[in-house]
Protein backbone atom coordinates (compact mmCIF):
# COMPACT_ATOMS: atom_id res chain seq x y z
CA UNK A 1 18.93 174.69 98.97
CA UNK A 2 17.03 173.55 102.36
CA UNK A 3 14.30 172.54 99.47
CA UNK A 4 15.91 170.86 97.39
CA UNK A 5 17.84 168.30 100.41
CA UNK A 6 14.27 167.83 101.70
CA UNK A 7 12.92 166.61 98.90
CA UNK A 8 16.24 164.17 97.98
CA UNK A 9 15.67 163.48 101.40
CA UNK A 10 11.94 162.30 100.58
CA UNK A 11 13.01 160.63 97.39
CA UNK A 12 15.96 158.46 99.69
CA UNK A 13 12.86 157.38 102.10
CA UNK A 14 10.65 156.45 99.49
CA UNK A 15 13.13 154.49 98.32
CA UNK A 16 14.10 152.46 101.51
CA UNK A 17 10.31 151.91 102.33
CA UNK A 18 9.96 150.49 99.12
CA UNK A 19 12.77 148.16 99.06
CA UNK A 20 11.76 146.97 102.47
CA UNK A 21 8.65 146.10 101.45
CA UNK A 22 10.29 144.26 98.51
CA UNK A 23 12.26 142.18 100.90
CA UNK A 24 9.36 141.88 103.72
CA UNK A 25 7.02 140.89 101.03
CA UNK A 26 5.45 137.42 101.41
CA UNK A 27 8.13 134.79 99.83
CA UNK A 28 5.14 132.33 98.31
CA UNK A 29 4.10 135.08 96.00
CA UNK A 30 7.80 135.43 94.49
CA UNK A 31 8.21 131.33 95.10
CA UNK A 32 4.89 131.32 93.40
CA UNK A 33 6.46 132.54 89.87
CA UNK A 34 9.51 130.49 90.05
CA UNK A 35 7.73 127.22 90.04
CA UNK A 36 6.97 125.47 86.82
CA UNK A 37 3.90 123.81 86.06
CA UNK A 38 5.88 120.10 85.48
CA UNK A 39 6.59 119.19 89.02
CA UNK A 40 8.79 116.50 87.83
CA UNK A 41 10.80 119.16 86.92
CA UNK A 42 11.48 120.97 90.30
CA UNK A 43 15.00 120.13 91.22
CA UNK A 44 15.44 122.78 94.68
CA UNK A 45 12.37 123.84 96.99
CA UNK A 46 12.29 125.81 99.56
CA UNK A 47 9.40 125.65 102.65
CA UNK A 48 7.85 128.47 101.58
CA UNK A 49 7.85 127.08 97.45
CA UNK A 50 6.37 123.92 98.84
CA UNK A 51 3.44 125.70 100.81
CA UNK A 52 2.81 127.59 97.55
CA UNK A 53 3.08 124.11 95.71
CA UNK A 54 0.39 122.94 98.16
CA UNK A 55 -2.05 125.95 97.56
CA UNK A 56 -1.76 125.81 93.94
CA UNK A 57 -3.05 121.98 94.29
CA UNK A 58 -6.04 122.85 96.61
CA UNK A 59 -7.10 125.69 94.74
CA UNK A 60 -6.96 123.81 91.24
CA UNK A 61 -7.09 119.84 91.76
CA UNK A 62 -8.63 119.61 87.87
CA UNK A 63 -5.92 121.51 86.38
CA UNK A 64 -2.72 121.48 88.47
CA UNK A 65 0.07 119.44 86.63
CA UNK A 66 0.75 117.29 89.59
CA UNK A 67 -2.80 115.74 89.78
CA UNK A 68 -2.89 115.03 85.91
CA UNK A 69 -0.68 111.78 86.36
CA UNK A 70 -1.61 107.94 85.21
CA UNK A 71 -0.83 105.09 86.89
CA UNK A 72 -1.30 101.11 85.85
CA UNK A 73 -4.66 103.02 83.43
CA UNK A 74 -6.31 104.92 86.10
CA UNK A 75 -6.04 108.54 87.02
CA UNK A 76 -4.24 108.82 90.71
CA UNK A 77 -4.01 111.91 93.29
CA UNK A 78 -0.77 112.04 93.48
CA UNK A 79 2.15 114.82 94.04
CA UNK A 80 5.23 113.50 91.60
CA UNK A 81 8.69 115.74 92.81
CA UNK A 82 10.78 113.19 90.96
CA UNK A 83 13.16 115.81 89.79
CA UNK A 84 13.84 117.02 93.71
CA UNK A 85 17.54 116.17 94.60
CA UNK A 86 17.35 117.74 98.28
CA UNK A 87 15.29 117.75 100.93
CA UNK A 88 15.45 119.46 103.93
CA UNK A 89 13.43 118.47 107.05
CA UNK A 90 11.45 121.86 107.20
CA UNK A 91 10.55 121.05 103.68
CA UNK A 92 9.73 117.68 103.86
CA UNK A 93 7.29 118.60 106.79
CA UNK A 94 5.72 120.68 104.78
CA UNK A 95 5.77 118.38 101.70
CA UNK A 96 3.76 115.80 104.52
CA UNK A 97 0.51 118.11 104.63
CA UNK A 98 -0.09 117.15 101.01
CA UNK A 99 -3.72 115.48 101.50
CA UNK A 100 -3.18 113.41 98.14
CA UNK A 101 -3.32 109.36 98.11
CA UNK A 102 0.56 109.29 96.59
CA UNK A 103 4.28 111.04 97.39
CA UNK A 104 6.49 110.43 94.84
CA UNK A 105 10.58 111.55 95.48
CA UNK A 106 11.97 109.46 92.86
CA UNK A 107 14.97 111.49 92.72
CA UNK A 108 16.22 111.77 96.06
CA UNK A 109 19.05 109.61 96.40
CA UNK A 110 20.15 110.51 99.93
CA UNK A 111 17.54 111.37 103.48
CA UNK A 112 18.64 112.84 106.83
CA UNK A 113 16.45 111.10 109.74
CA UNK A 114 14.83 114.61 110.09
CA UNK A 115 13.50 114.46 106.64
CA UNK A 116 12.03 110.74 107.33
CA UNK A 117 10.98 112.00 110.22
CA UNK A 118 8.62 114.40 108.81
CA UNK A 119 7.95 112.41 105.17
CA UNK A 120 6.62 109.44 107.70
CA UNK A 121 4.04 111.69 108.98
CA UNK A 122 2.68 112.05 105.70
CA UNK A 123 -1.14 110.73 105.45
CA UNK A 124 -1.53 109.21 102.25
CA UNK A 125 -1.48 105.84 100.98
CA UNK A 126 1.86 105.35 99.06
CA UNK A 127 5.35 107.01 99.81
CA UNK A 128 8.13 106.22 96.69
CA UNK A 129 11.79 106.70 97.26
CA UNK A 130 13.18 104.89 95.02
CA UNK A 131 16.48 106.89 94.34
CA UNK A 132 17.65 105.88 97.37
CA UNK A 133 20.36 103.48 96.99
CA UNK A 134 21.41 103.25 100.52
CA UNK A 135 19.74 103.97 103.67
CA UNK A 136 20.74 104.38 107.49
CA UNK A 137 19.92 103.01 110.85
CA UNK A 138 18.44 106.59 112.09
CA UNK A 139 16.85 107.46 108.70
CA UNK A 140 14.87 103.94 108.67
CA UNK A 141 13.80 104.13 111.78
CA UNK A 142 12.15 107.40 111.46
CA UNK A 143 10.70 106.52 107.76
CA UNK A 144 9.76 102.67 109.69
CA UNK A 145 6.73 105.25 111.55
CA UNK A 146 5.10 106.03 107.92
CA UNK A 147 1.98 103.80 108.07
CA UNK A 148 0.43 104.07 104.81
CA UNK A 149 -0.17 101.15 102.87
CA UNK A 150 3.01 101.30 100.69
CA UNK A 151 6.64 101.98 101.03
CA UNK A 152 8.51 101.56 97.85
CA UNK A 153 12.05 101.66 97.96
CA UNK A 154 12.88 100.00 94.92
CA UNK A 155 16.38 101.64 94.92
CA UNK A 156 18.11 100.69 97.94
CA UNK A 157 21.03 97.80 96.74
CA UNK A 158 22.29 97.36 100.33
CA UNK A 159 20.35 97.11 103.34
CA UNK A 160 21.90 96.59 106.52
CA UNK A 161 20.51 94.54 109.69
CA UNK A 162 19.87 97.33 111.65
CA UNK A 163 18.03 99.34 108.54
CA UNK A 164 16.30 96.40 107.86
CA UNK A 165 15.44 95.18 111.55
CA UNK A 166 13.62 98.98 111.32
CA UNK A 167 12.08 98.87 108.50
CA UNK A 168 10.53 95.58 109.58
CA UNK A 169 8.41 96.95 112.37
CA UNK A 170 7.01 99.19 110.34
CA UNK A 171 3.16 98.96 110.52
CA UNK A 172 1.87 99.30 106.86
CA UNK A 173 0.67 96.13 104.39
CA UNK A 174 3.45 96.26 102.07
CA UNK A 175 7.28 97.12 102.05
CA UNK A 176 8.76 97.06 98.38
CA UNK A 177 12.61 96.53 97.99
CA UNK A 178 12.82 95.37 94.34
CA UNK A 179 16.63 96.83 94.27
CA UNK A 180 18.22 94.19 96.77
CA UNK A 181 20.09 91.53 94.58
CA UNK A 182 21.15 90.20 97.38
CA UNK A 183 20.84 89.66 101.23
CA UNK A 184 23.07 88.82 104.00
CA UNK A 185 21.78 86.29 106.38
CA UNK A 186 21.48 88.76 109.51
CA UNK A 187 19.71 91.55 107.21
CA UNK A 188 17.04 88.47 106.37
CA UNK A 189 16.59 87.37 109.58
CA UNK A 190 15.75 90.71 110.51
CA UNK A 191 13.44 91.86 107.18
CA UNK A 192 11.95 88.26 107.50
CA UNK A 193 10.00 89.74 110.71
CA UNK A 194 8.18 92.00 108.91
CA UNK A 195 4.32 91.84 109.66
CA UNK A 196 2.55 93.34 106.48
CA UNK A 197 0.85 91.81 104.15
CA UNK A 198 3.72 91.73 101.53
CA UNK A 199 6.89 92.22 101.67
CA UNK A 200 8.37 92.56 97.98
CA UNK A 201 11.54 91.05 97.47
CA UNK A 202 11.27 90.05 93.90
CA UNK A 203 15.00 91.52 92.41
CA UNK A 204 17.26 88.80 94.76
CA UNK A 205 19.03 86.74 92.30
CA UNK A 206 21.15 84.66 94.55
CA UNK A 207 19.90 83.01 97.51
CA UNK A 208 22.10 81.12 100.07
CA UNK A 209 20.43 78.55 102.03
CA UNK A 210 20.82 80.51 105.54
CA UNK A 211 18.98 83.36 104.01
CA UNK A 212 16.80 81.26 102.57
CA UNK A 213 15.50 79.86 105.65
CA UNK A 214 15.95 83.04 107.20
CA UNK A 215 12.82 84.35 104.92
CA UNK A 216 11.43 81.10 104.99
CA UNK A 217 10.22 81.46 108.60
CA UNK A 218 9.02 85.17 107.63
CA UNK A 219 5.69 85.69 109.35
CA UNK A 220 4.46 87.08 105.83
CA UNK A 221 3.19 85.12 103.53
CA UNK A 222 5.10 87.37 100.30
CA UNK A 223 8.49 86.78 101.96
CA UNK A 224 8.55 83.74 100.85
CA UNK A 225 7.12 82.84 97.02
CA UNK A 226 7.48 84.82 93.58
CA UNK A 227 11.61 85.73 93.78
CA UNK A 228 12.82 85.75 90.53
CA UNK A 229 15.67 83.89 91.46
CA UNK A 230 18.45 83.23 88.61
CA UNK A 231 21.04 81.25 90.83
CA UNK A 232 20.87 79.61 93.95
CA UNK A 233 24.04 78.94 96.47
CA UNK A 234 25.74 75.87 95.32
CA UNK A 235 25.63 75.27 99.13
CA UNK A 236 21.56 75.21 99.50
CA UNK A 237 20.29 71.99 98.97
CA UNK A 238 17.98 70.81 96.29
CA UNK A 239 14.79 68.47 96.69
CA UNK A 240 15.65 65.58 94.65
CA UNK A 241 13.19 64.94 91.33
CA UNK A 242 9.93 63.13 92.46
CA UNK A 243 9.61 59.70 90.75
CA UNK A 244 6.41 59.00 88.78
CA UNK A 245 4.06 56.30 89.72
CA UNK A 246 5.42 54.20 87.03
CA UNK A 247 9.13 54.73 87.76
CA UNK A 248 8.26 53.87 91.04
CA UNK A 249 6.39 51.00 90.71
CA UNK A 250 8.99 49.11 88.20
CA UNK A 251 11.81 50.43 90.00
């Protein structure tokens, strides 16, 4: 009897030591086999999942999925998570290490300032966000301290004076905002002082003469030309057609 209890006994500790070791086992190796090789596809990640992500890319930069992409005809080193609908600031810290030339979280449509925060440390060269359709004070002015070359936020269709007066001071080349339609005269003003090279404002399609002249004393040079405009304020005056020589001179 005293045998057989000592050995159930020895079977019940076996048992717990295993499925500790189960649960204490290190969570990249289990993340590791939940992660597909499309990382468009990844819709959740965890911290440890995105440390895995980033070992899978420096062991295999030939092969890994996310350094197979094409942009504009030329191969780019580039980490796409456009399928990622959350981000959590521990995550997007970790997500920041990534020594690639592009960030892509096309599918993010909301940020905390913690996760700008951390995405602004993030080395490379280009930073896309373009699900974002809105964006706060405190989230823009933590993303404002990203200063790679390229910000795209193609998504955002409001931006307010205080987001924009942020986002202005930012100290990268170019700032891409291809969603605004439109702009209110204090949100200009404030965007108009941004000090990059080009500032991409190509989707307004209405442009009242105060924010006109607003962007019209922009200190860059790409606030200013190449807006596809379709209608103008009735209220902002037009320059009167110039006369021809002829006209002129029979006139």
């Amino acid at each position: 009897m005293h045998a057989i209890a000592r050995r159930s006994l020895a079977g019940t500790c076996i048992l717990a030591v295993a499925t500790w070791a189960a649960a204490w086992a290190p969570r990249d190796v289990r993340a590791a086999d939940r992660l597909p090789a499309n990382t468009d596809s990844i819709e959740s990640l965890t911290p440890d999942q995105a440390r895995t992500l980033l070992s899978r890319a420096r062991a295999d930069r030939d092969n890994f999925r996310l350094f197979g992409g094409v942009a504009s005809g030329r191969r780019w080193n580039g980490l796409s998570l456009n399928g990622l609908k959350t981000l959590d600031g521990e995550t997007a810290h970790v997500l920041a290490e990534f020594k690639g030339s592009a960030l892509s979280l096309k599918g993010l449509t909301t940020l905390t300032p913690e996760a700008a925060a951390a995405l602004a440390a993030f080395q490379g060269n280009e930073l896309w966000l373009d699900g974002l359709t809105t964006l706060t004070p405190e989230a823009a002015v933590a993303l404002a301290k990203f200063a790679g070359e390229n910000l795209k936020l193609d998504g955002l269709t409001t931006l307010s004076p205080e987001a924009a007066r942020a986002l202005a001071g930012r100290p990268s080349k170019r700032l891409q905002l291809l969603g605004l339609t439109t702009l209110s005269p204090e949100a200009a003003a404030a965007i108009a002082g941004f000090q990059g090279e080009s500032l991409v404002l190509h989707g307004l399609t209405t442009l009242p003469v105060d924010v006109a002249r607003s962007l019209a004393r922009g200190r860059s040079p790409a606030a200013r030309p190449g807006m596809a405009l379709s209608r103008i304020s009735p209220h902002c005056p037009r320059r009167p057609p110039r006369r021809s020589r002829r006209s002129a001179a029979t006139g």
